[in-house]
C-alpha atoms as a PDB file:
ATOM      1  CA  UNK A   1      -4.388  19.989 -25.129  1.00  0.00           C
ATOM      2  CA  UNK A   2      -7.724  20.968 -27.057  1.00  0.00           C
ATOM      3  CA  UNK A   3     -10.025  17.957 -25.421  1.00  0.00           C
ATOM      4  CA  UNK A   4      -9.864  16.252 -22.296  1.00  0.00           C
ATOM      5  CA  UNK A   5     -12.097  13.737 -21.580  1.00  0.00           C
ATOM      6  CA  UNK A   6     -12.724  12.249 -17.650  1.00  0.00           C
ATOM      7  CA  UNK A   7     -13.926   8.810 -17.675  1.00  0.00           C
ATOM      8  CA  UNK A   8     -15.775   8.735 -14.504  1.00  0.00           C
ATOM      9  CA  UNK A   9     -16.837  11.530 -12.229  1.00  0.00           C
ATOM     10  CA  UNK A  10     -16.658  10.074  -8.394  1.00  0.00           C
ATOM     11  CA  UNK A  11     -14.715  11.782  -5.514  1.00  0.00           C
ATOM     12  CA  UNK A  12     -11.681  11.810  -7.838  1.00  0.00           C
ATOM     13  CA  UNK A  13     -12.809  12.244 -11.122  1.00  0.00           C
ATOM     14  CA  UNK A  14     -14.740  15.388 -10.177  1.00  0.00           C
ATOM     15  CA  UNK A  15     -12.260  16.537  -7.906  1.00  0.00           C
ATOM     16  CA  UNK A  16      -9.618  16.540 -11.253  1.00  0.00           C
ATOM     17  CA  UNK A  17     -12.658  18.180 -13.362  1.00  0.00           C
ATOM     18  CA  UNK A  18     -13.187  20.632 -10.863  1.00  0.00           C
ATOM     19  CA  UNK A  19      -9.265  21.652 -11.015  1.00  0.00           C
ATOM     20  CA  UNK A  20      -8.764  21.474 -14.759  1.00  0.00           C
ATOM     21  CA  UNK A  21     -12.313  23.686 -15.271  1.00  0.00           C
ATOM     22  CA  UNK A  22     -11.464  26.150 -12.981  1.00  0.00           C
ATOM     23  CA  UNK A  23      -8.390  27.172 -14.607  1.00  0.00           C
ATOM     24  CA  UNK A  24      -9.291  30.727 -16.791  1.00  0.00           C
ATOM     25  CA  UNK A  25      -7.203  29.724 -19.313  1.00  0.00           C
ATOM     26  CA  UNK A  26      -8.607  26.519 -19.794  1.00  0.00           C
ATOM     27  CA  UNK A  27     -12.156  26.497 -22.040  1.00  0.00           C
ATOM     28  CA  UNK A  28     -14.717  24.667 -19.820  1.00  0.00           C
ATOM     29  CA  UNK A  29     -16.628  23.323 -23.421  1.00  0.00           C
ATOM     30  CA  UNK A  30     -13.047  21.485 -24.206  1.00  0.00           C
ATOM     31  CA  UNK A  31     -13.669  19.051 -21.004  1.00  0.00           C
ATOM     32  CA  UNK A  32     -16.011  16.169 -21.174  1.00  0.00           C
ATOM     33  CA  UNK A  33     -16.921  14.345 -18.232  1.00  0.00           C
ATOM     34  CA  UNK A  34     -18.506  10.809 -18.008  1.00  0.00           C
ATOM     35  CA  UNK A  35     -20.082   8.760 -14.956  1.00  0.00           C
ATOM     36  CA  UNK A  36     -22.610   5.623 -15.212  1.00  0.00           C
ATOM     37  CA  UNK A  37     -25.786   7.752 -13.653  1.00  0.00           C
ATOM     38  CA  UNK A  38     -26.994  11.732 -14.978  1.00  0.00           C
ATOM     39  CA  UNK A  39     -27.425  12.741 -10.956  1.00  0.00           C
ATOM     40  CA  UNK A  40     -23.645  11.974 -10.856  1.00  0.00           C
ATOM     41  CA  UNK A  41     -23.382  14.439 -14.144  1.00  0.00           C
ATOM     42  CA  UNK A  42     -25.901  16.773 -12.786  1.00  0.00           C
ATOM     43  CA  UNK A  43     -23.899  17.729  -9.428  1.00  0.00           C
ATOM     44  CA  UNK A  44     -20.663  17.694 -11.309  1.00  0.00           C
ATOM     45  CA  UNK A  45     -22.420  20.666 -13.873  1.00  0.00           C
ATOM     46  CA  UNK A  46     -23.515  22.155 -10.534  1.00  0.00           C
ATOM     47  CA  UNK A  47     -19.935  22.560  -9.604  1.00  0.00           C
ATOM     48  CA  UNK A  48     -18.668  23.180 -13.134  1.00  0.00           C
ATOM     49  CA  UNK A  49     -20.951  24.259 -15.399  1.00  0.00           C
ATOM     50  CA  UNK A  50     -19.913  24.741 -18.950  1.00  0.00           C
ATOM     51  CA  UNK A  51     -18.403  21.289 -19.245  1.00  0.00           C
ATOM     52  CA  UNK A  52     -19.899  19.027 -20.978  1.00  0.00           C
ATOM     53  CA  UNK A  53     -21.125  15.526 -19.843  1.00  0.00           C
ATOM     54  CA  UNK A  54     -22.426  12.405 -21.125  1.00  0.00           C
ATOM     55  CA  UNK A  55     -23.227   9.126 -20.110  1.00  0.00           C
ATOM     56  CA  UNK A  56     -21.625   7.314 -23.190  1.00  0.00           C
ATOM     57  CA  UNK A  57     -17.860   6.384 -22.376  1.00  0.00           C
ATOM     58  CA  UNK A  58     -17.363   6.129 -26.223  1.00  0.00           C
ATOM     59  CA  UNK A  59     -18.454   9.161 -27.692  1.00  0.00           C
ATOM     60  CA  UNK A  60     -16.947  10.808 -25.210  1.00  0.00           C
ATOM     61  CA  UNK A  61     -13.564   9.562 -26.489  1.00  0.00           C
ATOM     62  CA  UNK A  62     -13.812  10.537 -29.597  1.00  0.00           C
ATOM     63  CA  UNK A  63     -11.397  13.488 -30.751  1.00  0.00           C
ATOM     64  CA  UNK A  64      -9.842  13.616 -27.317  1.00  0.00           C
ATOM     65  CA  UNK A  65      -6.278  14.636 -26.737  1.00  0.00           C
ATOM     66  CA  UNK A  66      -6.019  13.616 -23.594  1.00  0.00           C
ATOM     67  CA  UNK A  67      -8.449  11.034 -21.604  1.00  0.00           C
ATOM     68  CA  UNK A  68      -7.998  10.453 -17.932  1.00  0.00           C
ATOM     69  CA  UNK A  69      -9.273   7.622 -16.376  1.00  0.00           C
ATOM     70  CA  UNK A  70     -11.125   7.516 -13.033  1.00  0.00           C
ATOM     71  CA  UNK A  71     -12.810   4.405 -12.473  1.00  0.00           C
ATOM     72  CA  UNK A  72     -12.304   1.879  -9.406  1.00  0.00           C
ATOM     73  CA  UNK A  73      -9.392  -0.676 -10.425  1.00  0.00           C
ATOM     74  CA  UNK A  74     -11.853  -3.644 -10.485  1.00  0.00           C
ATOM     75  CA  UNK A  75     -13.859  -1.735 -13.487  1.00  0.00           C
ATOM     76  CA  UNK A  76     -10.548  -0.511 -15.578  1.00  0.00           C
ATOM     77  CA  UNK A  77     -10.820  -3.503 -17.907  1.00  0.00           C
ATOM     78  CA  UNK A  78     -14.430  -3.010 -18.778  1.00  0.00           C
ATOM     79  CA  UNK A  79     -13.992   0.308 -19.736  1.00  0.00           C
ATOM     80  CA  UNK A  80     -10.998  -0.044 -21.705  1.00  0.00           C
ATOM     81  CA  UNK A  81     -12.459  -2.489 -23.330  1.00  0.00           C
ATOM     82  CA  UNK A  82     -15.548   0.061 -24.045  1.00  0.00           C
ATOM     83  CA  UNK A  83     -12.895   2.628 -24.934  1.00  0.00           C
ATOM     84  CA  UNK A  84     -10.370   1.579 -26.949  1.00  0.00           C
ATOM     85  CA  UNK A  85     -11.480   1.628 -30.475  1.00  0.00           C
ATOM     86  CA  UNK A  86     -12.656   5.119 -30.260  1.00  0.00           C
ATOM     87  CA  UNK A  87      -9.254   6.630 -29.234  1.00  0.00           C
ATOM     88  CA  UNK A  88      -7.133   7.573 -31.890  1.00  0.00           C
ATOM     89  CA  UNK A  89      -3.832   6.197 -30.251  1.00  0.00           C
ATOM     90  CA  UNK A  90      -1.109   8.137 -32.941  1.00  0.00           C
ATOM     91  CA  UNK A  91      -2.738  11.551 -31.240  1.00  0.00           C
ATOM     92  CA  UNK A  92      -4.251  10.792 -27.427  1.00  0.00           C
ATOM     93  CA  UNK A  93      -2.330   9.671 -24.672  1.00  0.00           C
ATOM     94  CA  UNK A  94      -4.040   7.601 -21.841  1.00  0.00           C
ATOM     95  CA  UNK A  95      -3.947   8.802 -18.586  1.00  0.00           C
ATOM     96  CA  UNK A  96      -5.098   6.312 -15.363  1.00  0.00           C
ATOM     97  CA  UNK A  97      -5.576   7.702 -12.148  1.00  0.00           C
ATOM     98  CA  UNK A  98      -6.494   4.535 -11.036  1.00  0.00           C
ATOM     99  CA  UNK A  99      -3.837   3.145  -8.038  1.00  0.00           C
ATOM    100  CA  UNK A 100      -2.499  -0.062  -8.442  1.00  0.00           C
ATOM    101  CA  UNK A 101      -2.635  -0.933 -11.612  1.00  0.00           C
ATOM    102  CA  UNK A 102       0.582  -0.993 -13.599  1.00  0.00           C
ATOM    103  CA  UNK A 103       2.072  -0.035 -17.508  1.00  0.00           C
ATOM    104  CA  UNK A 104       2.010  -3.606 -18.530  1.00  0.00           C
ATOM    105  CA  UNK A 105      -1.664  -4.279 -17.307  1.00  0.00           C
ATOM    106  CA  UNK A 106      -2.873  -0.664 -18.288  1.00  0.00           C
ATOM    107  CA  UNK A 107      -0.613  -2.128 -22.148  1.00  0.00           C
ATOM    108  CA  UNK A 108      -2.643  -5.430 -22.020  1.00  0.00           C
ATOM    109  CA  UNK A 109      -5.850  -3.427 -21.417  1.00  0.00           C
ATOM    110  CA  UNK A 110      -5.363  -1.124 -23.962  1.00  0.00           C
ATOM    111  CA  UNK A 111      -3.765  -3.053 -26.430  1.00  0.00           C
ATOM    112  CA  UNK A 112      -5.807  -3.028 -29.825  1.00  0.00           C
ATOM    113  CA  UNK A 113      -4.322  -5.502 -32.498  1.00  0.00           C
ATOM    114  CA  UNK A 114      -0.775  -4.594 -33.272  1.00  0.00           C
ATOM    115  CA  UNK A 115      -1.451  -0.728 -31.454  1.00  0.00           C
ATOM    116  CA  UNK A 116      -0.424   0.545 -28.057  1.00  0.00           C
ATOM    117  CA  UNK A 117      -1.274   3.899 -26.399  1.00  0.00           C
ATOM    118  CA  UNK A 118       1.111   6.575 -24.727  1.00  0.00           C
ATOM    119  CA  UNK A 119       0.187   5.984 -20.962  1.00  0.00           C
ATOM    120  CA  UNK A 120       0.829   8.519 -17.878  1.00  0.00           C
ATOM    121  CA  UNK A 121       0.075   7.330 -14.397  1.00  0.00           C
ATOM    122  CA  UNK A 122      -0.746  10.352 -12.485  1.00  0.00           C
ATOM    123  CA  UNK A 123      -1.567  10.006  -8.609  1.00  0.00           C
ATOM    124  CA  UNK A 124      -3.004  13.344  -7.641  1.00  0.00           C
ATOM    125  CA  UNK A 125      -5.085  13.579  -3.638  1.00  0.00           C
ATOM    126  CA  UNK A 126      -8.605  15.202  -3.544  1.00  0.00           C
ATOM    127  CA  UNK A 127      -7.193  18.278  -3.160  1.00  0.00           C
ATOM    128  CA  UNK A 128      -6.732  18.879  -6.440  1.00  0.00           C
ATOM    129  CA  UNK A 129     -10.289  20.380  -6.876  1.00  0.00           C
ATOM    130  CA  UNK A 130      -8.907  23.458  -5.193  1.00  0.00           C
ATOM    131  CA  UNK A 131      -5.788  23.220  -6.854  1.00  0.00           C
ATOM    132  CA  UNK A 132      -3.645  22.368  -3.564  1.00  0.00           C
ATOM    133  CA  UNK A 133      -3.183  18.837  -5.105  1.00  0.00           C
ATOM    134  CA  UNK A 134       0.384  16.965  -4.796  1.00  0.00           C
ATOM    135  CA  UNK A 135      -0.040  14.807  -7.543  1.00  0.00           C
ATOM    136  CA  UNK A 136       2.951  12.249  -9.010  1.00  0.00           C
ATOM    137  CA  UNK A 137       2.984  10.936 -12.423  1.00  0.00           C
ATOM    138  CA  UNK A 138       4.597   8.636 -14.209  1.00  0.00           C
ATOM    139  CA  UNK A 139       5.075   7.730 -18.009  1.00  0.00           C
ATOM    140  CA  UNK A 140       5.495   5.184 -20.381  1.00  0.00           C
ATOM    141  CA  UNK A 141       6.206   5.735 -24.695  1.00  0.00           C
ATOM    142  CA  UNK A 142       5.337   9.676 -23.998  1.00  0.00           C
ATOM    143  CA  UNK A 143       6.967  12.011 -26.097  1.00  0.00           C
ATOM    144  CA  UNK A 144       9.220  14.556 -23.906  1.00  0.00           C
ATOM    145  CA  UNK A 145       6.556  17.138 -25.583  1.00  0.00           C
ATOM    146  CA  UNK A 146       3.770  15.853 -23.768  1.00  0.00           C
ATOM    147  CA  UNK A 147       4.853  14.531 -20.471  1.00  0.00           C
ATOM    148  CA  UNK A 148       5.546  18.258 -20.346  1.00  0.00           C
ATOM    149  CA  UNK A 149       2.193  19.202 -21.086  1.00  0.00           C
ATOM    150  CA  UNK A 150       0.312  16.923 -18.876  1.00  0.00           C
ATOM    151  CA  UNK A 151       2.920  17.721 -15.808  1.00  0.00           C
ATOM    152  CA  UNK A 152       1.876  21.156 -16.789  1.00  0.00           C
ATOM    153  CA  UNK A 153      -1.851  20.666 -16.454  1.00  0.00           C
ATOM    154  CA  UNK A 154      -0.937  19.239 -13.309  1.00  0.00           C
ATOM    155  CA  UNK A 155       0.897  21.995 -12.253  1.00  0.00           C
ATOM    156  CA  UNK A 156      -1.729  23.998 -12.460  1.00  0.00           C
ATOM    157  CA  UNK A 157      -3.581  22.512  -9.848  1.00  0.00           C
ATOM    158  CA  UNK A 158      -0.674  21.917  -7.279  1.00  0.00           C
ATOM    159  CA  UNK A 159       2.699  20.618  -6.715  1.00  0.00           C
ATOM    160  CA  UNK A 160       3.718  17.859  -9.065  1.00  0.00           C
ATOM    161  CA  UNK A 161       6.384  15.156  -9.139  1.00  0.00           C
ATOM    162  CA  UNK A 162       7.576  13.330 -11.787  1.00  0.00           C
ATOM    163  CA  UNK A 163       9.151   9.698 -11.295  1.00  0.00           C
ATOM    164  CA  UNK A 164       9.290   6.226 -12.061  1.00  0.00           C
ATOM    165  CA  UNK A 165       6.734   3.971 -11.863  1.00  0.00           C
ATOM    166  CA  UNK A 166       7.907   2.274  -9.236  1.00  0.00           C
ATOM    167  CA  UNK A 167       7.689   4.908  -6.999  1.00  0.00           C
ATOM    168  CA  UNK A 168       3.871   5.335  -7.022  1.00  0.00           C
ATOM    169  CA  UNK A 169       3.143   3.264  -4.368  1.00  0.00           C
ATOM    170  CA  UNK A 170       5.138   5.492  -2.251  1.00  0.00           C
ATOM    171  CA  UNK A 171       3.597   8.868  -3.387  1.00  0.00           C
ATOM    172  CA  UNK A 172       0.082   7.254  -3.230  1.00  0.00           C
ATOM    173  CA  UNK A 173       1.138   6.553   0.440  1.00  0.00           C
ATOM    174  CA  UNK A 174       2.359   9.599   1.345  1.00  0.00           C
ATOM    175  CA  UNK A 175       0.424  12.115  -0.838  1.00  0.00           C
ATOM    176  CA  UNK A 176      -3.131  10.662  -1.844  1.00  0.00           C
ATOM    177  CA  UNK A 177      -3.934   8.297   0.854  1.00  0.00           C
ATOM    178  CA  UNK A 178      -1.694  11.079   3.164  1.00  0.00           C
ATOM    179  CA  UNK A 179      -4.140  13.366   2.790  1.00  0.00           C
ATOM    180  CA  UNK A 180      -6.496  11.237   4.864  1.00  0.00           C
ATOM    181  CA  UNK A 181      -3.682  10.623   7.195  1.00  0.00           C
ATOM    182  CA  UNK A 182      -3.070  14.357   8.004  1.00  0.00           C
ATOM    183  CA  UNK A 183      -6.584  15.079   8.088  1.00  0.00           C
ATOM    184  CA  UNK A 184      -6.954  11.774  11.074  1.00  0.00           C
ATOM    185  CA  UNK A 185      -4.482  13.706  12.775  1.00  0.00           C
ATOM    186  CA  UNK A 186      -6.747  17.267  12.589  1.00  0.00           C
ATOM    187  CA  UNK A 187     -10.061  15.012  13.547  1.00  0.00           C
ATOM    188  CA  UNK A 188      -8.242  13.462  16.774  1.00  0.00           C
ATOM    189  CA  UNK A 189      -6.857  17.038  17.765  1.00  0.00           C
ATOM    190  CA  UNK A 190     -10.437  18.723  16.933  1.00  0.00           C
ATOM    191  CA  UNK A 191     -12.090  15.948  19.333  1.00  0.00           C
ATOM    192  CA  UNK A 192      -9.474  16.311  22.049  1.00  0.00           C
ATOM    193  CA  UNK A 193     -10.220  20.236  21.949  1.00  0.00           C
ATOM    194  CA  UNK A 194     -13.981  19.031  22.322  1.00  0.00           C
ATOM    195  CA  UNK A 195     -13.238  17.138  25.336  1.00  0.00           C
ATOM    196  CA  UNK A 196     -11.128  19.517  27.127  1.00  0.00           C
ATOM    197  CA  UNK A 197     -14.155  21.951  26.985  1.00  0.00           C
ATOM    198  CA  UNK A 198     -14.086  23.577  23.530  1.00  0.00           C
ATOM    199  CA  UNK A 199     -16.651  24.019  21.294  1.00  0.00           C
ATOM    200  CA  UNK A 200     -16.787  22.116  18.305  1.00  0.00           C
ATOM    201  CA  UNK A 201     -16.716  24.479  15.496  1.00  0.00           C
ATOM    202  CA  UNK A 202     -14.279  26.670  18.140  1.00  0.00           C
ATOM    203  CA  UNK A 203     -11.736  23.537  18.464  1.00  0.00           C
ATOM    204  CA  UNK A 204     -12.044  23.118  14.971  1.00  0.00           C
ATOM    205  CA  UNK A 205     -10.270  26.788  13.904  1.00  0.00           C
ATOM    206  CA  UNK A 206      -8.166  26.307  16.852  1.00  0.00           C
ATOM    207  CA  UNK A 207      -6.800  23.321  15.682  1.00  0.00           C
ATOM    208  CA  UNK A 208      -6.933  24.296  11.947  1.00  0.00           C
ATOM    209  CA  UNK A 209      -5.030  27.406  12.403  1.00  0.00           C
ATOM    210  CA  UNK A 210      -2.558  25.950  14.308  1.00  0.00           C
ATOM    211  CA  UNK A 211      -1.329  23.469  11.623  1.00  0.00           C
ATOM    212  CA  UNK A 212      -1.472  26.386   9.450  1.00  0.00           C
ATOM    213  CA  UNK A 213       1.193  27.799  11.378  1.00  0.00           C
ATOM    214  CA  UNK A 214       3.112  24.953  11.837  1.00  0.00           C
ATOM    215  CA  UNK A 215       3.546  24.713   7.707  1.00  0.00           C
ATOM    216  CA  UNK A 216       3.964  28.549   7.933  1.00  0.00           C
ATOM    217  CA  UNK A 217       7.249  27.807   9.597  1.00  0.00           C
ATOM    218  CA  UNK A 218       8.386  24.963   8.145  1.00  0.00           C
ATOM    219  CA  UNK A 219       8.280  26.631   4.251  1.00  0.00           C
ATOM    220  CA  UNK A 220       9.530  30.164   5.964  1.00  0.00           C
ATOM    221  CA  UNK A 221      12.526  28.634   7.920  1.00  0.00           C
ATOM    222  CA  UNK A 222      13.103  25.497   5.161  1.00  0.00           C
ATOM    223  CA  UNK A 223      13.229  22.710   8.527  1.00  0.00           C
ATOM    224  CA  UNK A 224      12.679  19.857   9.147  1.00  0.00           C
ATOM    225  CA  UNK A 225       9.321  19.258  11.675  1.00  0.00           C
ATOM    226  CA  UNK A 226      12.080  18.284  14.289  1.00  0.00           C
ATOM    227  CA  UNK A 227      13.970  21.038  14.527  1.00  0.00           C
ATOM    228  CA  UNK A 228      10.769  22.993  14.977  1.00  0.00           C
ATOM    229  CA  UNK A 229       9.511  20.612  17.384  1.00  0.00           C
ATOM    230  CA  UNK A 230      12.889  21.200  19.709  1.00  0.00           C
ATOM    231  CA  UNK A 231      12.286  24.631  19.412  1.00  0.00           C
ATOM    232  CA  UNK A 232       9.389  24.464  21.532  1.00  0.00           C
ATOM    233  CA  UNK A 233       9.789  21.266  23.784  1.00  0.00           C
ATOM    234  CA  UNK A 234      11.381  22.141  26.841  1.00  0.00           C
ATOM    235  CA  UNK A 235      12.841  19.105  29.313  1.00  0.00           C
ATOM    236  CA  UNK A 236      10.055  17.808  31.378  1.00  0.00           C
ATOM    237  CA  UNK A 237       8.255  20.808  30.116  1.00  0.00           C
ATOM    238  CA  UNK A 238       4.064  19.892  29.008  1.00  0.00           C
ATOM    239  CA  UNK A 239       4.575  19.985  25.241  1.00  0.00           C
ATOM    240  CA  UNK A 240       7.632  17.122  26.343  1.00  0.00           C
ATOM    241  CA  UNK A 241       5.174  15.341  28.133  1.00  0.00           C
ATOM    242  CA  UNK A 242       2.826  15.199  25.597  1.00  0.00           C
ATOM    243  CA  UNK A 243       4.989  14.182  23.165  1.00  0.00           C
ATOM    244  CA  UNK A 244       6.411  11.437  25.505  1.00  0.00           C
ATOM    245  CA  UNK A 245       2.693  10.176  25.803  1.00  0.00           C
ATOM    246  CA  UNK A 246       2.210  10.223  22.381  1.00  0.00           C
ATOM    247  CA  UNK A 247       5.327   8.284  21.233  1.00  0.00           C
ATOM    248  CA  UNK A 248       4.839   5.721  24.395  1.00  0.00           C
ATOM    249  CA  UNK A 249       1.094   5.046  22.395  1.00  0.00           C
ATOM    250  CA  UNK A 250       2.873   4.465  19.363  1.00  0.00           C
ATOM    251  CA  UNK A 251       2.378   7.679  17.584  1.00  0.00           C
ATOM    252  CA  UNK A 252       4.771   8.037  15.088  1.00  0.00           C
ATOM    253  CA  UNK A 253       5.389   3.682  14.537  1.00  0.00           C
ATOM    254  CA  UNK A 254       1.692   4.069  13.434  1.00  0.00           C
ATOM    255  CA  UNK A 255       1.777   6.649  11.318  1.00  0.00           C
ATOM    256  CA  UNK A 256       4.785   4.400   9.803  1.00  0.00           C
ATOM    257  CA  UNK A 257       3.104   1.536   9.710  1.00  0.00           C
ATOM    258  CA  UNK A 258       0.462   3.312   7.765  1.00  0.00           C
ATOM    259  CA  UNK A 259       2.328   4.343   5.091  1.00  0.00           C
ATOM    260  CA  UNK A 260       3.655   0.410   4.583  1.00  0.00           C
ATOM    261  CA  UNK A 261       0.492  -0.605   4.858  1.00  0.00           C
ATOM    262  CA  UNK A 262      -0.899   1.380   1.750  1.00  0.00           C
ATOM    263  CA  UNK A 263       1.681   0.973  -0.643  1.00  0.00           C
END
C-alpha cells in the first residue's frame, strides 16, 4: 500500500501511526495523519516525524490506498459523511478501528449513490505503537489480495487474527479492552508490594518481571496458566492460600464477568 491515511490521531490513532511509521520498510511521507486540533498533530510529529499531517479529513483522503478510521463511534457518521466523496472506492479499502459499529452501519455510512467501499474491521490494543499489538480484523467485499496485505501491515506490528465479524466483540474483550485488564492486575500487585513495605518504583520491577516470567514459561513449555499454577501451589502451602483468598473474593468470576461485560 503506497498511502495510508489515519483519520484521527487520539490514544489509538497515534498508537497505529506510531506502529505503521516505525516500520523501516515503510516510507514515513506515504502516511498522513489527521486530528480536529494542530497540538494533537504537533505531538504526533514529535513521535513520528516525517509523516505528514493535516487538519482537513478530505484532502487527506485523496489518493489513499488504504484509510483507517479512528474516531469515537458517536463521530463515525460525521466523518464519513466528510469523507466519502474523496475516496476513490474501485482502489481504497476502508478500514474502522472504531468498536461497535458493524459492516451494515459502516455500508450505510459509506454508501455513496449506487457505490460501496471494501471495509476491514481491525481491533488492534494500544500496544500496537510498539508493535506488541494483538489486533483482530475482519472483512467484508475485500479481495483475498488485500485482506492479505492489510493482515500483513498488521503483522508487522504484532500478532494478528483473522475472523468473522461476529467475533469482534470477543477479541475487543479479550485483546483491546484486555490490555487494561492485565495491566489492573499489575497496578493491584504493584500497590500490594507498596503496602507490604516495598518501594514503589522497586514493587513495580518486582512485579513487572515476574509476569515476564510467568509468559516466559507459558510460550517455552506451550501450557496452559493452570498447569503452571499447580506446579507451584503446594496443599495448604502460602501460594494455596493466596490463591484460596483470591478465588473466595471472586477473583477469577470477575475477571469473567469483565469480559461479558465489554463485549
Amino acid at each position: 500500500m503506497k498511502k495510508i491515511c489515519i483519520i484521527g490521531a487520539g490514544n489509538m490513532g497515534g498508537a497505529i501511526a506510531a506502529g505503521i511509521a516505525g516500520n523501516p520498510g515503510f516510507p514515513a511521507e506515504n502516511l498522513t495523519v489527521t486530528a480536529r486540533t494542530q497540538p494533537t498533530l504537533d505531538r504526533i510529529r514529535a513521535v513520528c516525524p516525517g509523516i505528514r499531517t493535516t487538519l482537513d479529513n478530505k484532502t487527506a483522503v485523496e489518493g489513499a490506498d488504504l484509510v483507517i478510521i479512528a474516531v469515537k463511534p458517536w463521530q463515525i457518521a460525521a466523518v464519513a459523511e466528510e469523507i466519502k466523496e474523496g475516496i476513490d472506492y474501485g482502489s481504497c479499502a476502508i478500514v474502522s478501528v472504531v468498536a461497535g459499529i458493524s459492516f451494515a452501519e459502516l455500508t450505510e455510512m459509506f454508501r455513496k449513490r449506487d457505490e460501496i467501499p471494501a471495509l476491514l474491521r481491525v481491533i488492534p490494543n494500544t500496544a500496537i505503537a510498539l508493535r506488541k499489538s494483538t489486533t483482530f480484523i475482519a472483512s467484508c467485499r475485500v479481495s483475498d489480495d488485500t485482506v492479505s496485505e492489510v493482515c500483513g501491515l498488521f503483522r508487522q506490528m504484532g500478532e494478528v487474527a483473522e475472523v468473522p465479524e461476529e467475533m469482534m466483540a470477543a477479541g475487543t474483550a479479550l485483546a483491546s479492552c484486555g490490555i487494561a485488564y492485565a495491566l489492573k492486575y499489575l497496578d493491584a500487585s504493584i500497590q500490594g508490594g507498596i503496602r507490604t513495605g516495598f518501594g514503589e518504583q522497586e514493587a513495580r520491577r518486582i512485579v513487572i518481571n515476574t509476569m515476564k516470567g510467568a509468559i516466559s514459561l507459558l510460550d517455552a513449555n506451550g501450557t496452559m496458566p493452570q498447569q503452571e499454577i499447580d506446579k507451584v501451589t503446594t496443599p495448604g502451602g502460602y501460594t494455596f492460600k493466596g490463591l484460596t483468598a483470591m478465588e473466595e473474593a471472586g477473583f477469577s468470576a470477575a475477571v469473567l464477568d469483565g469480559l461479558k461485560k465489554s463485549m
